[in-house]
Protein backbone atom coordinates (compact mmCIF):
# COMPACT_ATOMS: atom_id res chain seq x y z
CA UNK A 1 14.50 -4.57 4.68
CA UNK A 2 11.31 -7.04 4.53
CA UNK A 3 9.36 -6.60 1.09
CA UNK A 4 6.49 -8.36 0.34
CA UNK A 5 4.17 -8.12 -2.89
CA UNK A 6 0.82 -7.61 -2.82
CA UNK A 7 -2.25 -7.71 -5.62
CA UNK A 8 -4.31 -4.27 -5.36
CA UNK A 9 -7.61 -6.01 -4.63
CA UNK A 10 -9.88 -3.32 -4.38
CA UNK A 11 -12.10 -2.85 -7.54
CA UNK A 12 -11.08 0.74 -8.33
CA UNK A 13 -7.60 0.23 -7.46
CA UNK A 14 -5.63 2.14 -4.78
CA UNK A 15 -8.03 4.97 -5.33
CA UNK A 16 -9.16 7.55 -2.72
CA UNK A 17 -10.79 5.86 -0.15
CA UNK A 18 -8.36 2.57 -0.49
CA UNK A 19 -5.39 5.21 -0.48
CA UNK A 20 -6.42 6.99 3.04
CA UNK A 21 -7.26 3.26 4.58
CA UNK A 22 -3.75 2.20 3.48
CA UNK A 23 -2.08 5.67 4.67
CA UNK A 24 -4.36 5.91 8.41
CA UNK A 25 -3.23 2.22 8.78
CA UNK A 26 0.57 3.32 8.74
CA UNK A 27 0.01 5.97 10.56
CA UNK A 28 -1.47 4.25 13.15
CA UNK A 29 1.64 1.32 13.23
CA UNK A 30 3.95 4.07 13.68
CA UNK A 31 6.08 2.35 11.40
CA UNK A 32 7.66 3.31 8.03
CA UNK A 33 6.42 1.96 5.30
CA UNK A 34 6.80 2.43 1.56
CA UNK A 35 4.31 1.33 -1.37
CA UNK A 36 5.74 1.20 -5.55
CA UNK A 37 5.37 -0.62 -8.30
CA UNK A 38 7.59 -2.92 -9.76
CA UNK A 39 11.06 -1.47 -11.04
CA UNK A 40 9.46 2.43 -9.94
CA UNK A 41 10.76 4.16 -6.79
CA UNK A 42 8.53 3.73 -4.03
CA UNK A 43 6.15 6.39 -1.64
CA UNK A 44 5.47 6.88 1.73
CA UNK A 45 3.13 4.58 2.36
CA UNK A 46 1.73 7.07 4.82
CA UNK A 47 0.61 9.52 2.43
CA UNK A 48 -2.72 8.70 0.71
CA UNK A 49 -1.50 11.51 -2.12
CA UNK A 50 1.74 9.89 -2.67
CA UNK A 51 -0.13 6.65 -2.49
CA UNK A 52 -2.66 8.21 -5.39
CA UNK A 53 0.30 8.85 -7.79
CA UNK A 54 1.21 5.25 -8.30
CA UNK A 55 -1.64 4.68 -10.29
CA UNK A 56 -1.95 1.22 -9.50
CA UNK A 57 -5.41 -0.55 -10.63
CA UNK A 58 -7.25 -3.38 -9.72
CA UNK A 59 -5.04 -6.38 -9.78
CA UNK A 60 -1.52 -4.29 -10.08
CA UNK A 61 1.04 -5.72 -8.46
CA UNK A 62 2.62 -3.43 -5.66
CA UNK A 63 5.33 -4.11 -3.21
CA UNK A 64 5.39 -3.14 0.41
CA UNK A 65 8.30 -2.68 2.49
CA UNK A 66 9.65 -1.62 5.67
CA UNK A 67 11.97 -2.20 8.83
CA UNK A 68 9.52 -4.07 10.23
CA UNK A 69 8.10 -7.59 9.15
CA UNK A 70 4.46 -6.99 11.11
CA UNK A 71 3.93 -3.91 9.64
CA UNK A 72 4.69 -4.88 5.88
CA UNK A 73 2.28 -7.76 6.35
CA UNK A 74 -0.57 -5.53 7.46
CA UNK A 75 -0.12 -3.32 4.63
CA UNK A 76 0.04 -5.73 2.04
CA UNK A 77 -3.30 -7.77 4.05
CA UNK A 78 -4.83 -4.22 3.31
CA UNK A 79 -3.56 -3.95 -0.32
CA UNK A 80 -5.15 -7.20 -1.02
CA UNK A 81 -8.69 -6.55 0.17
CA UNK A 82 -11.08 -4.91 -2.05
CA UNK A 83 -11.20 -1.56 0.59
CA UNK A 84 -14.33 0.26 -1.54
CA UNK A 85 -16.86 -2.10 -0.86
């Protein structure tokens, strides 16, 4: 299963609006794709909720992963960029 990690770049961390970005991009792939932390169990990458419980602040590291390769990268492309501005 590809896995890539990915630097929360958003300056409030993967926070409301960043979470429903992230989730509405999945959704939209039509792919599944799951969001953690390191060494925690990850979410459904789809849910913005699930997404919220992680916690994750600016400049956590998160990994993404999926079945496919093209959707993993467009997550973590989206992780990376600060989504509140």
């Amino acid at each position: 299963m590809p896995t890539r990690s990915a630097l929360v770049g958003s300056a409030v961390g993967l926070h409301a609006r960043p979470a429903a970005i992230i989730s509405e991009a999945v959704r939209e792939l039509g792919a599944e794709v799951r969001i953690g932390l390191p060494g925690a169990p990850p979410v459904d990458a789809a849910s913005a909720l699930l997404i919220l419980t992680l916690g994750a602040g600016p400049g956590s590291t998160v990994e993404i992963s999926g079945a496919d390769q093209g959707a993993v990268d467009r997550i973590a492309t989206l992780v990376e960029r600060d989504l509140d501005g």
